[in-house]
C-alpha atoms as a PDB file:
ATOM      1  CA  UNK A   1      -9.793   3.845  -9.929  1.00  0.00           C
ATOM      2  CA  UNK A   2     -10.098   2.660  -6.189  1.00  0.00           C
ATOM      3  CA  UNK A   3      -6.508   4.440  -4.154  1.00  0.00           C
ATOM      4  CA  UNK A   4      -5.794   0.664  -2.800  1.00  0.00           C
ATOM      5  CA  UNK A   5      -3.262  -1.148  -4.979  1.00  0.00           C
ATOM      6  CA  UNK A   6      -3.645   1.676  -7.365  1.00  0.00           C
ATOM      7  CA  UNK A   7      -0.015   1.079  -9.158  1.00  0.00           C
ATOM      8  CA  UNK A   8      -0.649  -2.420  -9.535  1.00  0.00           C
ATOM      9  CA  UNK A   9      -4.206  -1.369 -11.270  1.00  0.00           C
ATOM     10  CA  UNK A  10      -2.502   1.438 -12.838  1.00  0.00           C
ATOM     11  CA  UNK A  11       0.599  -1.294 -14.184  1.00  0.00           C
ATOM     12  CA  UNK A  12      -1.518  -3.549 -15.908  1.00  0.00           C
ATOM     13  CA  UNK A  13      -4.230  -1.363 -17.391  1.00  0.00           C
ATOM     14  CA  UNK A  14      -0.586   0.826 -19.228  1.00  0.00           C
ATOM     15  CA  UNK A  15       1.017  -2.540 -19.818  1.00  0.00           C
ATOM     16  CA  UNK A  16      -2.544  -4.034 -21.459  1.00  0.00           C
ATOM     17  CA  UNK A  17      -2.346  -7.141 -18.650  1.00  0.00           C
ATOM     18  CA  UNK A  18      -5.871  -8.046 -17.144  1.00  0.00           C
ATOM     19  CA  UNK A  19      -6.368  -9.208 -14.196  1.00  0.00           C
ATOM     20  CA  UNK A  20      -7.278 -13.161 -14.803  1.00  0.00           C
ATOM     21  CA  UNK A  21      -3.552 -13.139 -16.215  1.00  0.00           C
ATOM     22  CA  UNK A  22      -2.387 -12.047 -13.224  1.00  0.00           C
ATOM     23  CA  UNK A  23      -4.842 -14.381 -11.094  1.00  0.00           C
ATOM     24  CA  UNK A  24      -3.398 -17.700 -13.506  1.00  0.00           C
ATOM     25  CA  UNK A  25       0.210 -16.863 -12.710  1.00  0.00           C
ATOM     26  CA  UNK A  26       0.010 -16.622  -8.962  1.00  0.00           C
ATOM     27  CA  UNK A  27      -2.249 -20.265  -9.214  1.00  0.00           C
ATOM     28  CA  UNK A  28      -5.460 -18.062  -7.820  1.00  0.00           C
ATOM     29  CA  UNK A  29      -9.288 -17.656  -9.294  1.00  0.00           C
ATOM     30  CA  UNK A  30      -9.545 -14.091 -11.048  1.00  0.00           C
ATOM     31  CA  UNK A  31     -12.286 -13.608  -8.520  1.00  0.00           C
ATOM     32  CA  UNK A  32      -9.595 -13.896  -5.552  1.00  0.00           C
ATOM     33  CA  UNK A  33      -7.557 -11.955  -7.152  1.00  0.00           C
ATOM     34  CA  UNK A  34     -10.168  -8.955  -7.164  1.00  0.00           C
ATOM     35  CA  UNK A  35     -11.064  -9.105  -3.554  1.00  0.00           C
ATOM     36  CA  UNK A  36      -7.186  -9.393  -2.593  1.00  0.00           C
ATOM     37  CA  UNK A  37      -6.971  -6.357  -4.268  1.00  0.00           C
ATOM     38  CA  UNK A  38      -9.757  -4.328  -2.107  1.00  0.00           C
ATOM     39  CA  UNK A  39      -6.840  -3.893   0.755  1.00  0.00           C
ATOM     40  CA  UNK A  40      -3.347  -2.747   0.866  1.00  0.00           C
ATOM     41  CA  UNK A  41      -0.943  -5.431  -0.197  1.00  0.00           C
ATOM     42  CA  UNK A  42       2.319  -5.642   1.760  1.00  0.00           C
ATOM     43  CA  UNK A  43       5.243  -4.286  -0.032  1.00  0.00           C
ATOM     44  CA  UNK A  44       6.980  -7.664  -1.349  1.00  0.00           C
ATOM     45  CA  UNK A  45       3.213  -8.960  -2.435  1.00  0.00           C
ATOM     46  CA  UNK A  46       3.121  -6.004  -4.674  1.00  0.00           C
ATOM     47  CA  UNK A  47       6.534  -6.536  -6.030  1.00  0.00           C
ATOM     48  CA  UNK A  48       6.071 -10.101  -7.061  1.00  0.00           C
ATOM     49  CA  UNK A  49       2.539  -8.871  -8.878  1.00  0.00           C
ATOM     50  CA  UNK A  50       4.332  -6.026 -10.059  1.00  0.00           C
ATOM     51  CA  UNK A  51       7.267  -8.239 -11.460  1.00  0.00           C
ATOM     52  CA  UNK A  52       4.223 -10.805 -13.017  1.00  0.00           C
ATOM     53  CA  UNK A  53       2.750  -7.922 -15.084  1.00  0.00           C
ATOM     54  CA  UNK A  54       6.218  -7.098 -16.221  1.00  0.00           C
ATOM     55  CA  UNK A  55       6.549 -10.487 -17.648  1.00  0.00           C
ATOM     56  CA  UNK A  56       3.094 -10.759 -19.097  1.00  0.00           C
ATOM     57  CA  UNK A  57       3.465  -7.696 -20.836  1.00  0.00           C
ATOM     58  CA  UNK A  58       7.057  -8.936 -22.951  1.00  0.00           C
ATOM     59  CA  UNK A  59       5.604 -11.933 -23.505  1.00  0.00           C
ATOM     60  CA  UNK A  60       2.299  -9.962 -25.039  1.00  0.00           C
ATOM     61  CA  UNK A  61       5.196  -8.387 -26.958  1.00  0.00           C
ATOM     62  CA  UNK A  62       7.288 -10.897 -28.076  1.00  0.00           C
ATOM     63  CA  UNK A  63       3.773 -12.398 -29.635  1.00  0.00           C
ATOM     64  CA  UNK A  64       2.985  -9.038 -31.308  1.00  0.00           C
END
């Protein structure tokens, strides 16, 4: 695994999000989302993808 945006990476692999469901909820192509992850985010960019995969993965639970 690449070092940029490694705990986002690391967040969604554990929490069993992939990336296109990230890429839907911030209105972006999955593709976009991949190449915004090749560089550092800024801190609150992080959080708020941080926060998505948080939500993604209850929902993935409440479904379960």
């Amino acid at each position: 695994m690449a070092g940029t945006n490694k705990e986002i990476k690391e967040a969604a692999r554990k929490a069993g999000v992939y990336h296109y469901e990230i890429a839907e909820r911030l209105n972006i192509q999955d593709s976009a989302f991949s190449r915004k992850l090749r560089r550092e985010l800024p801190d609150q960019e992080k959080e708020e993808i941080l926060e998505i995969i948080k939500t993604l993965a209850a929902e993935k639970a409440e479904v379960s």
